[in-house]
Protein backbone atom coordinates (compact mmCIF):
# COMPACT_ATOMS: atom_id res chain seq x y z
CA UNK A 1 -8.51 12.02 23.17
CA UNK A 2 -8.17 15.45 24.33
CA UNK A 3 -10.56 18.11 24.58
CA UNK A 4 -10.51 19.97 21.26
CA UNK A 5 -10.61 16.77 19.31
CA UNK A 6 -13.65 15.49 21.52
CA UNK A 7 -15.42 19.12 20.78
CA UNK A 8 -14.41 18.39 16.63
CA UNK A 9 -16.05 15.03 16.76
CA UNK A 10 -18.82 15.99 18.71
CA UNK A 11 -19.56 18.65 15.78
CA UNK A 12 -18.89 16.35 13.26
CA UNK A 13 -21.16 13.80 14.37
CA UNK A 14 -23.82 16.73 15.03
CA UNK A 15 -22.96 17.96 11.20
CA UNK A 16 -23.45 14.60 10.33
CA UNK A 17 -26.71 13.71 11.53
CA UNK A 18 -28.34 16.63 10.60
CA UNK A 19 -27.96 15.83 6.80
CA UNK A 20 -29.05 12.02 7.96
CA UNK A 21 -25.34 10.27 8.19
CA UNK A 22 -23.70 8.32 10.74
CA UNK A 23 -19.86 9.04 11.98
CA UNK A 24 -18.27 6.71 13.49
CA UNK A 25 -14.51 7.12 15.15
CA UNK A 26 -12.62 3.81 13.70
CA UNK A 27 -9.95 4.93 16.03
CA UNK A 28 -5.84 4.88 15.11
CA UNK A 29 -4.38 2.90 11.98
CA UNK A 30 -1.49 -0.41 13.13
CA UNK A 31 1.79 1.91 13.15
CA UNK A 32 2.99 -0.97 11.20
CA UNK A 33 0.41 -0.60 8.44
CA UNK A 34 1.01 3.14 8.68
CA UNK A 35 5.18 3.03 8.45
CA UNK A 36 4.27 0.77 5.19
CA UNK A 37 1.47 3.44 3.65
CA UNK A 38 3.70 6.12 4.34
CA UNK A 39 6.72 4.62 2.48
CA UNK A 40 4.63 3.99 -0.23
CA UNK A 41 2.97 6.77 -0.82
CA UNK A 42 6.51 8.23 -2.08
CA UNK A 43 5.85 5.90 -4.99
CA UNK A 44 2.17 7.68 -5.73
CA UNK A 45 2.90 9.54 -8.65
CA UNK A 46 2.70 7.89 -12.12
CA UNK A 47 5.86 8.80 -13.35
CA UNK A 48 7.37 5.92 -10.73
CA UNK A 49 5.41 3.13 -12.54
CA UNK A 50 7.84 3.70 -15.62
CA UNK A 51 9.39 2.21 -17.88
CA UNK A 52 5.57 0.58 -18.91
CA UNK A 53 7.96 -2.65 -19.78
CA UNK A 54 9.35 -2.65 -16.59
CA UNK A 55 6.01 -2.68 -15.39
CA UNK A 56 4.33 -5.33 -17.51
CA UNK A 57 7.22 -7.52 -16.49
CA UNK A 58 7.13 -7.12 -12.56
CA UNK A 59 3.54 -8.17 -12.97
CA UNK A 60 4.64 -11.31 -14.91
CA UNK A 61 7.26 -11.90 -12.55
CA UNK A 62 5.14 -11.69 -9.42
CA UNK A 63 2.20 -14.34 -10.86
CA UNK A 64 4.38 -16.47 -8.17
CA UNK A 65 4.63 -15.60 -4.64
CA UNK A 66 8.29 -14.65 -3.83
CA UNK A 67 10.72 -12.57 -2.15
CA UNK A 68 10.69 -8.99 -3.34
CA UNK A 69 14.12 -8.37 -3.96
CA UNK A 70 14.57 -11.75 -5.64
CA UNK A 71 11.55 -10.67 -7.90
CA UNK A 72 12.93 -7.43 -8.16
CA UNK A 73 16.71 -8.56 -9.21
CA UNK A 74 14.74 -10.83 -11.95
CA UNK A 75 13.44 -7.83 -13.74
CA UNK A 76 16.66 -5.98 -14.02
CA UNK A 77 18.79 -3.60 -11.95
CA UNK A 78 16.89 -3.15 -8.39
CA UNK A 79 18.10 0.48 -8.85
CA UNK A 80 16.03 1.40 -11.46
CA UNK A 81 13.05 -1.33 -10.78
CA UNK A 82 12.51 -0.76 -7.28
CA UNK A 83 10.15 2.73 -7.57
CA UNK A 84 8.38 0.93 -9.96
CA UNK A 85 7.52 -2.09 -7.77
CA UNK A 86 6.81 0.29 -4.86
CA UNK A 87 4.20 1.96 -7.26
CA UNK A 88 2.39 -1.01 -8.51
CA UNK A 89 2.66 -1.82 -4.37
CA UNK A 90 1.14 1.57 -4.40
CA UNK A 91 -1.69 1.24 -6.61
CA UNK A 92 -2.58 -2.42 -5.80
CA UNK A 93 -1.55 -4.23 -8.81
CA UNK A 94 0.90 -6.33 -6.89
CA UNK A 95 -0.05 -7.71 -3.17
CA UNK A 96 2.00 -7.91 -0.10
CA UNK A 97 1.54 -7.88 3.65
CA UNK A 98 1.17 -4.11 5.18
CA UNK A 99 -0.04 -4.67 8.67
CA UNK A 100 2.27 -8.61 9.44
CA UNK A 101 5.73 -6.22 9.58
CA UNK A 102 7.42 -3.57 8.06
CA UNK A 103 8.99 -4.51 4.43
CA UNK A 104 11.80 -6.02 3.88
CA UNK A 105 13.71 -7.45 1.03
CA UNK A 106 12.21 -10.93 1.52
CA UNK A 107 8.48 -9.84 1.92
CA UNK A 108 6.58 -11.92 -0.08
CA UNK A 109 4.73 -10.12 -2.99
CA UNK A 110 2.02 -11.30 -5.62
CA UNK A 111 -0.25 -9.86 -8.21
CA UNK A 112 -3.80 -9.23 -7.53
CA UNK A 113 -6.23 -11.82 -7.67
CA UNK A 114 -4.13 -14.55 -7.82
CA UNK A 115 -5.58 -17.92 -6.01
CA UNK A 116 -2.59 -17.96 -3.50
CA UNK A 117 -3.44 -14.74 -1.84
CA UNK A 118 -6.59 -15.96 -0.91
């Protein structure tokens, strides 16, 4: 850490107290987990989570563990299904691993909550 971010923290964490709250440094994110956030988060915006049917059915689709671009090529054409997929990645309604490696077309994806994830 060099010295202008030490002098930062040091006046957050003295901001901090005074108004009775703790800071903590949690340190830097996996670059892994980061490469995977940042891809992503071009997905973010609502308007990639259409076609709503589109949608509804990579959630029906992905009530089974599997590969995403097998999951993806079940829906329709990847083209046009993809951003959507990456959005519901985005917002959490579909599961897959961030931080284990960068994604691929054979990451595993599933919908929230379902039993296998835990």
């Amino acid at each position: 850490m060099d010295e202008a971010t030490r002098e930062a923290f040091d006046a957050t964490g003295h901001a901090c107290r005074a108004v009775g709250w703790e800071f903590e440094w949690a340190g830097r994110p996996e670059p892994v987990f980061m490469a995977n956030v940042r891809w992503l988060s071009r997905y973010r915006r609502a308007r990639c989570g259409r076609p709503a049917p589109v949608a509804d059915r990579l959630l029906e689709v992905f009530r089974e563990p599997r590969g995403l671009w097998d999951g993806a090529g079940l829906v329709g054409d990847r083209l046009q299904v993809l951003p959507v997929l990456f959005h519901l990645l985005w917002s959490g309604a579909l599961k897959t691993d961030l931080v284990g490696g960068l994604m691929e077309t054979d990451s595993l994806v599933w919908t929230e909550g379902n039993a296998w994830a835990a």
